[in-house]
C-alpha atoms as a PDB file:
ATOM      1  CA  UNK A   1       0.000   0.000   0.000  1.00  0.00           C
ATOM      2  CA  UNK A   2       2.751   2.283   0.456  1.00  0.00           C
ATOM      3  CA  UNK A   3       3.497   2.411  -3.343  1.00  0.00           C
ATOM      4  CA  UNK A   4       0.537   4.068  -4.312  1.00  0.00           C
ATOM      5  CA  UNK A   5       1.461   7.381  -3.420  1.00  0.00           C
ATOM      6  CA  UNK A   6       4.195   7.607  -5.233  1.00  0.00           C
ATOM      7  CA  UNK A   7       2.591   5.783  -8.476  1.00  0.00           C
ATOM      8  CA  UNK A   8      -0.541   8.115  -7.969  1.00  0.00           C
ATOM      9  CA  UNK A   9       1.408  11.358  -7.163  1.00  0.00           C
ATOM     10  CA  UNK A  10       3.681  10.574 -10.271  1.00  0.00           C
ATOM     11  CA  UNK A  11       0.421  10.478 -12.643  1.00  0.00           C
ATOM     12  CA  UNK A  12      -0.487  13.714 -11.243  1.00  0.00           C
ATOM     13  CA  UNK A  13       2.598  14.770 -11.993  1.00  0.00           C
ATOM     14  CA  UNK A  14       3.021  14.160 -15.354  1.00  0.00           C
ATOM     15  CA  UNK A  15      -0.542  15.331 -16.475  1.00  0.00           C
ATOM     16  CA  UNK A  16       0.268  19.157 -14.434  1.00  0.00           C
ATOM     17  CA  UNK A  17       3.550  18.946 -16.118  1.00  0.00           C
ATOM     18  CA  UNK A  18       1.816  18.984 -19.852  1.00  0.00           C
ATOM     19  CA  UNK A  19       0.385  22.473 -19.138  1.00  0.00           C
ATOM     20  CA  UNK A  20       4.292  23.673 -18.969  1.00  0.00           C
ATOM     21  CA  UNK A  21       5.203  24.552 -22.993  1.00  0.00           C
ATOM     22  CA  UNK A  22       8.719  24.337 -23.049  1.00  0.00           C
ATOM     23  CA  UNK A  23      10.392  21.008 -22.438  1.00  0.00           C
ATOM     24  CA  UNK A  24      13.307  22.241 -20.827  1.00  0.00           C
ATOM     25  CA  UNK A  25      10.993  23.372 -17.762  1.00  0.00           C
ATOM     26  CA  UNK A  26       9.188  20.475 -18.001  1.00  0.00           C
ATOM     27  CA  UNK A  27      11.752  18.012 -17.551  1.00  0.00           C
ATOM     28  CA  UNK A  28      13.425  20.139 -14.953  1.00  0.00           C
ATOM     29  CA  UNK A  29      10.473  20.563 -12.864  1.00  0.00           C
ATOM     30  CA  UNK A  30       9.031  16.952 -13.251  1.00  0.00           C
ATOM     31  CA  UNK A  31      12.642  16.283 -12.006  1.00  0.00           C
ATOM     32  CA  UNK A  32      12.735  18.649  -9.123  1.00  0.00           C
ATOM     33  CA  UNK A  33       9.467  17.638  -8.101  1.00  0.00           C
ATOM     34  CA  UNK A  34      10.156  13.722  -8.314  1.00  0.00           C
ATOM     35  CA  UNK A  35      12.825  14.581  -5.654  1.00  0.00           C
ATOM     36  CA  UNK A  36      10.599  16.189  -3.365  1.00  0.00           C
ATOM     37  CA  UNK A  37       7.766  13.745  -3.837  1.00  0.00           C
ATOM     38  CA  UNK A  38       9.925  11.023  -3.395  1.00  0.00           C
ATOM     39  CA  UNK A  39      11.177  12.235  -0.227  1.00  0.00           C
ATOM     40  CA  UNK A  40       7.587  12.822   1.146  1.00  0.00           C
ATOM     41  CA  UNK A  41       7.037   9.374  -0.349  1.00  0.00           C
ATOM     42  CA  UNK A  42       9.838   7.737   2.011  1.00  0.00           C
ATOM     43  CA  UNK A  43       8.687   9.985   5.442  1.00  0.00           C
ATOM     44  CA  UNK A  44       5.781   9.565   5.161  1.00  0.00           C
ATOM     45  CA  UNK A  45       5.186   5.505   4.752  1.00  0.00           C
ATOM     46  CA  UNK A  46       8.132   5.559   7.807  1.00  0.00           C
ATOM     47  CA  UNK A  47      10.460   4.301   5.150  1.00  0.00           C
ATOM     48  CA  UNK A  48      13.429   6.705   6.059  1.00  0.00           C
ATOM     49  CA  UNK A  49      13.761   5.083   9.533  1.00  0.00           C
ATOM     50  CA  UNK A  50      15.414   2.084   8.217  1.00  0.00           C
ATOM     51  CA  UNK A  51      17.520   3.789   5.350  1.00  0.00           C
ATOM     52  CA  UNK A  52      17.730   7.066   3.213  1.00  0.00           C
ATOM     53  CA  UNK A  53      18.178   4.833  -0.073  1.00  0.00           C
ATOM     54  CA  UNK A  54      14.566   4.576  -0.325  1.00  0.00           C
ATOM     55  CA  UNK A  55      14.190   8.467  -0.991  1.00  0.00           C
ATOM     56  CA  UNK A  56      15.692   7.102  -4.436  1.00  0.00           C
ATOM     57  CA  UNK A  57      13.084   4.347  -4.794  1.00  0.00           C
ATOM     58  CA  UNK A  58      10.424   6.715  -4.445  1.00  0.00           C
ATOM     59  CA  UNK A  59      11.891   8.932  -6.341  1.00  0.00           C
ATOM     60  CA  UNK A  60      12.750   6.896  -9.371  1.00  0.00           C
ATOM     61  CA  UNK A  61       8.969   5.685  -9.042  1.00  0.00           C
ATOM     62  CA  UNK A  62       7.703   9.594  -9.268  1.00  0.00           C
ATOM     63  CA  UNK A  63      10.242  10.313 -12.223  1.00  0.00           C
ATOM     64  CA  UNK A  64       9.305   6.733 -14.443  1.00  0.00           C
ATOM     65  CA  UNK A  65       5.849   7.059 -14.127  1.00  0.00           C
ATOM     66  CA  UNK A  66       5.497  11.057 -14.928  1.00  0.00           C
ATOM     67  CA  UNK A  67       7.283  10.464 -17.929  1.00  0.00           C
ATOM     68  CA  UNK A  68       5.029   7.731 -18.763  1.00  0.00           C
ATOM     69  CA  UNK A  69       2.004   9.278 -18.303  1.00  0.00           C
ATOM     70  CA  UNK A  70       3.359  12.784 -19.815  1.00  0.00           C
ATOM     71  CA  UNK A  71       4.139  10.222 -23.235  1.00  0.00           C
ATOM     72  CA  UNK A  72       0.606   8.203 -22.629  1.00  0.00           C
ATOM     73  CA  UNK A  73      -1.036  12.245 -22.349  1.00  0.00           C
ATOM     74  CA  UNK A  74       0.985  13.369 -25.741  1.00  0.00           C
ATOM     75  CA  UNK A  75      -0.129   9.962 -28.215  1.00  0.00           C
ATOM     76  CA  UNK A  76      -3.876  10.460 -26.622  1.00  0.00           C
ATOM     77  CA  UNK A  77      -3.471  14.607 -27.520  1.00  0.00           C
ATOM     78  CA  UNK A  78      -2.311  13.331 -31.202  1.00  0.00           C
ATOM     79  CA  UNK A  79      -4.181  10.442 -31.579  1.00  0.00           C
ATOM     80  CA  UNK A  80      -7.415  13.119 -30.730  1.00  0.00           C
ATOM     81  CA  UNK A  81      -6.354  15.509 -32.999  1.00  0.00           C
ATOM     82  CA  UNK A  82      -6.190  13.098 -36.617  1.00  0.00           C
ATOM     83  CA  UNK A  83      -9.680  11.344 -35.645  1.00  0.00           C
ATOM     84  CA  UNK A  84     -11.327  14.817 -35.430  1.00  0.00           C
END
């Protein structure tokens, strides 16, 4: 149960992230935020007590599945715009 919040905050992530229009700030602030997240992730599911290497699970979990979803957001966009 734990995992959901990253997985869930990561979605959230990359669909906010879409309404940035240059991809250098997109990437840098799905980035910066994937840190933060990940952190929160890790404190709050008690996580940090045992070790600080699970800030970088979390935070690899924010970071894959943002840019998953941000792709998944971009095909559906495209895929919207030729059927109409």
């Amino acid at each position: 149960m734990t995992e959901v919040f990253p997985v869930v905050a990561g979605v959230l992530l990359g669909i906010a992230a879409q309404r940035i229009a240059s991809m250098r700030w997109r990437m840098a602030v799905i980035a910066a935020a994937s840190v933060l997240i990940g952190w929160v992730a890790s404190a709050v599911s008690g996580e940090l007590a045992e070790s600080w290497l699970f800030i970088l699970v979390d935070t690899a979990q924010v970071l894959v599945v943002a840019l998953l979803t941000g792709v998944a957001v971009r095909m559906w966009r495209r895929r919207g715009a030729r059927v109409s």
